[in-house]
C-alpha atoms as a PDB file:
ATOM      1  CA  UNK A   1      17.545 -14.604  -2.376  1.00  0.00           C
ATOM      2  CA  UNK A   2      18.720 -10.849  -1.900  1.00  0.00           C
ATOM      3  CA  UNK A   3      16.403  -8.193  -1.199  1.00  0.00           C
ATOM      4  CA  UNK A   4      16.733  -6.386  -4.291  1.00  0.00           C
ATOM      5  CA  UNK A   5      15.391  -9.971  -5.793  1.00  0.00           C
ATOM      6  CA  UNK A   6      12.837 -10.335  -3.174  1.00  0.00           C
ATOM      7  CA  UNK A   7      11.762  -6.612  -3.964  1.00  0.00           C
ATOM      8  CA  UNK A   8      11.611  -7.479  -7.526  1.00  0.00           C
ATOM      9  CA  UNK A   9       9.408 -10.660  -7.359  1.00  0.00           C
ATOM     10  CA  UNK A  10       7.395  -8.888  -4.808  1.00  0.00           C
ATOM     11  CA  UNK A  11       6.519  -5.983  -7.331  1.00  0.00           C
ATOM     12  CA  UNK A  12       6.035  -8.614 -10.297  1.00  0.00           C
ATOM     13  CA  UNK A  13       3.820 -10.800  -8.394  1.00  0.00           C
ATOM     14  CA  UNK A  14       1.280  -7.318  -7.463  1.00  0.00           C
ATOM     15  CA  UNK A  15       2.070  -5.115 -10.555  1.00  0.00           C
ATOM     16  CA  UNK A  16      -1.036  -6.960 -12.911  1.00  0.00           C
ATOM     17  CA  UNK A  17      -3.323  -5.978 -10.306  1.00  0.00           C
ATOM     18  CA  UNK A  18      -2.293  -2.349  -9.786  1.00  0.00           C
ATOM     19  CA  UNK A  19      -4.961  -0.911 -11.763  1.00  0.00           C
ATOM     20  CA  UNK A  20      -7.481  -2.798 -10.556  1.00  0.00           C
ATOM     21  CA  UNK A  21      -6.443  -2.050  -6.831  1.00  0.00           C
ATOM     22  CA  UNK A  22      -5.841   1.719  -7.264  1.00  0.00           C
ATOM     23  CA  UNK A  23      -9.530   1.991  -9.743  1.00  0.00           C
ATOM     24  CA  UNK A  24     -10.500   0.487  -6.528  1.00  0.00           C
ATOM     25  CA  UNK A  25      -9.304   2.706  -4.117  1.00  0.00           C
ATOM     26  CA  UNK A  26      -9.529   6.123  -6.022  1.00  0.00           C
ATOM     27  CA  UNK A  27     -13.434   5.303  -6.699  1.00  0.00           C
ATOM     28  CA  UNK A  28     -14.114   4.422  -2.677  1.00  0.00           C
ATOM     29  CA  UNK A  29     -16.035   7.390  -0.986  1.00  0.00           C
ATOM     30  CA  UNK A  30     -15.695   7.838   2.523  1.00  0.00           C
ATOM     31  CA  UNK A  31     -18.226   5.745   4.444  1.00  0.00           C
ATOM     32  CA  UNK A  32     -18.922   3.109   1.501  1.00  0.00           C
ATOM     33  CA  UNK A  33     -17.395  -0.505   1.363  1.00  0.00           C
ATOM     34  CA  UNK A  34     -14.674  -0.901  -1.255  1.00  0.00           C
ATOM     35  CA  UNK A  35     -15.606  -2.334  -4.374  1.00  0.00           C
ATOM     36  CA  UNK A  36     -15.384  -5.643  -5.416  1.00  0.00           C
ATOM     37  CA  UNK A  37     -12.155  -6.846  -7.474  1.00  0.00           C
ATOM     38  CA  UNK A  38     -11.141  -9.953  -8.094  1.00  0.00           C
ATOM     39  CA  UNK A  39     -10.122 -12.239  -5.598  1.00  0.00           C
ATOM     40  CA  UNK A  40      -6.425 -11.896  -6.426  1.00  0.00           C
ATOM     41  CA  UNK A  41      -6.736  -8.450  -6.094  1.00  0.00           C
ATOM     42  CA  UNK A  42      -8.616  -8.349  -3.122  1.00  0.00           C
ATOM     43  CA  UNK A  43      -5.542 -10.503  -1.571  1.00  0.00           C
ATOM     44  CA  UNK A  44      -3.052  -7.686  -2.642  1.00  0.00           C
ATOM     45  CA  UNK A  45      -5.399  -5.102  -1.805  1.00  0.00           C
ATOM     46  CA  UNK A  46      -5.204  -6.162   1.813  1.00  0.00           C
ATOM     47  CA  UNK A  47      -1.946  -6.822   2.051  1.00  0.00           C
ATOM     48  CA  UNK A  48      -1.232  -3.547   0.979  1.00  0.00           C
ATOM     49  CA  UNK A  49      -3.768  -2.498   4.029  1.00  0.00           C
ATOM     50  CA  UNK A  50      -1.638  -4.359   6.458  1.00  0.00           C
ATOM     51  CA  UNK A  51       1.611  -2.972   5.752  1.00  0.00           C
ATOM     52  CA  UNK A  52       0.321   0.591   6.032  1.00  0.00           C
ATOM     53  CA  UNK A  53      -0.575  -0.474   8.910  1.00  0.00           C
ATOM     54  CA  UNK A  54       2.532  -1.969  10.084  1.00  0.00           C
ATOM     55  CA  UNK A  55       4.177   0.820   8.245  1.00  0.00           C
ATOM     56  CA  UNK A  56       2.216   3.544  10.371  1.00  0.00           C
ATOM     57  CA  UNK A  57       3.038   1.033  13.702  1.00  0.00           C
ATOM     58  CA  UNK A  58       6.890   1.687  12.907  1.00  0.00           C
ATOM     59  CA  UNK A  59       6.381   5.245  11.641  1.00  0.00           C
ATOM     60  CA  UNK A  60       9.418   4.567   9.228  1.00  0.00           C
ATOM     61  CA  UNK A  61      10.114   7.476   6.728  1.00  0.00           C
ATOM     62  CA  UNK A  62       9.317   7.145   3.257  1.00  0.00           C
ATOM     63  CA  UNK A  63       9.091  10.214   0.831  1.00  0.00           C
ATOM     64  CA  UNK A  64       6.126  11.479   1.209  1.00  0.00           C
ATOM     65  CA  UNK A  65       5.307  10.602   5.068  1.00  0.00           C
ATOM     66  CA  UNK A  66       4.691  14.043   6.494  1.00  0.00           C
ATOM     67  CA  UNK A  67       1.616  14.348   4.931  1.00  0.00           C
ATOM     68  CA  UNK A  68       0.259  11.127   6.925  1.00  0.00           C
ATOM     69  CA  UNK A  69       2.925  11.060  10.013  1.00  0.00           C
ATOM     70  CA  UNK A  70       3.019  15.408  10.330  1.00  0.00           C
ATOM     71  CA  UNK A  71       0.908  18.077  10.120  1.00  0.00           C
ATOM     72  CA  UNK A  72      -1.600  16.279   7.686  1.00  0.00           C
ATOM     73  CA  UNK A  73      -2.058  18.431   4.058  1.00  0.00           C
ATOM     74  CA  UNK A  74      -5.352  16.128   3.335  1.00  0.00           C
ATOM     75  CA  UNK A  75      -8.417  14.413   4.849  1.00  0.00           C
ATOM     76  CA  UNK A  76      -8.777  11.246   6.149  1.00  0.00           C
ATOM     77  CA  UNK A  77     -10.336  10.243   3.253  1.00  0.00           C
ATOM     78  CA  UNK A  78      -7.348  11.487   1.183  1.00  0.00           C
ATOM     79  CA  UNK A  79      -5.079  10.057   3.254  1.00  0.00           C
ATOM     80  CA  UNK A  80      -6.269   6.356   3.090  1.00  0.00           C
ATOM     81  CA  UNK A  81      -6.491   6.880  -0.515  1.00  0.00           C
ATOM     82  CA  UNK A  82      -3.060   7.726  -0.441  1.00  0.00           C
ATOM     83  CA  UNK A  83      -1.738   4.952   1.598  1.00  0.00           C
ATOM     84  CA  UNK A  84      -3.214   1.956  -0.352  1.00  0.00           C
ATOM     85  CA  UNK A  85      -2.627   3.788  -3.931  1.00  0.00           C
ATOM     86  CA  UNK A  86       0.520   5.802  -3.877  1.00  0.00           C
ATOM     87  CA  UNK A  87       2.817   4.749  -1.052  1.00  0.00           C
ATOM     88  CA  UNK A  88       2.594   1.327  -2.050  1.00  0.00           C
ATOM     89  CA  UNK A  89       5.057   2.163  -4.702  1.00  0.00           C
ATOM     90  CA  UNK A  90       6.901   4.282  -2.342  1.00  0.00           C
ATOM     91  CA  UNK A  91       7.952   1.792   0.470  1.00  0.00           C
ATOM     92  CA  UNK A  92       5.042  -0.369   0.712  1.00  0.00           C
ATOM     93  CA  UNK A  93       6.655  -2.872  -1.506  1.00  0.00           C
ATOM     94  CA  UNK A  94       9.645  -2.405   0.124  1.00  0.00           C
ATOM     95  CA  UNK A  95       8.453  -3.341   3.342  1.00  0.00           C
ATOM     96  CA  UNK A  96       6.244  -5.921   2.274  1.00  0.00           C
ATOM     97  CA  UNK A  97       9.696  -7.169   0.735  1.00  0.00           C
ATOM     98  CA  UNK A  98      11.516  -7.338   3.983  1.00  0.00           C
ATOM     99  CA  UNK A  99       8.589  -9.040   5.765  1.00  0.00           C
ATOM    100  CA  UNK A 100       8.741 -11.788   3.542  1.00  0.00           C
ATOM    101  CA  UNK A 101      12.648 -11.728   3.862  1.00  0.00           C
ATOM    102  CA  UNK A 102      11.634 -12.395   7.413  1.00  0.00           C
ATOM    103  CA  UNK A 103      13.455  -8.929   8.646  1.00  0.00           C
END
């Protein structure tokens, strides 16, 4: 498979739990545990944790980035929020699509 299939299945596999994962992330308050989703989305809810975090290892560009990798515009709060809500659709998918490519 391509990438642009492997990006595709990738996003179809997570997109049903998107609103679970994001009403997940945009109710967590600095401090507090994350709620509880289901265990599906808990699974995509942590990937999506690891390849910020690989993400942030590589400090690749994606639109957006300056607030997190520059001068940072929000809190630490914010910026997790960010991460696991808004740059997954960004280029968290995307890299989560080359990792399972094996790039």
């Amino acid at each position: 498979m391509g990438f642009e299939e492997v990006l595709k299945e990738t996003r179809l596999r997570c997109s049903e739990y998107d609103p679970e994962i994001t009403g997940s992330v945009r109710a967590w308050k600095w401090g507090q545990s994350l709620s509880k989703i289901s265990e599906p989305a808990q699974m995509w809810r942590y990937v999506r944790l690891n390849t910020a975090v690989t993400w942030l290892a590589l400090a690749i560009p994606v639109p957006g980035s300056e607030r997190v990798l520059g001068e940072p515009l929000m809190t630490d709060e914010e910026v997790i929020r960010w991460l696991l809500a808004d740059w997954w659709n960004l280029g968290g998918v995307q890299l989560r699509a080359m990792y399972e490519m094996g790039a």
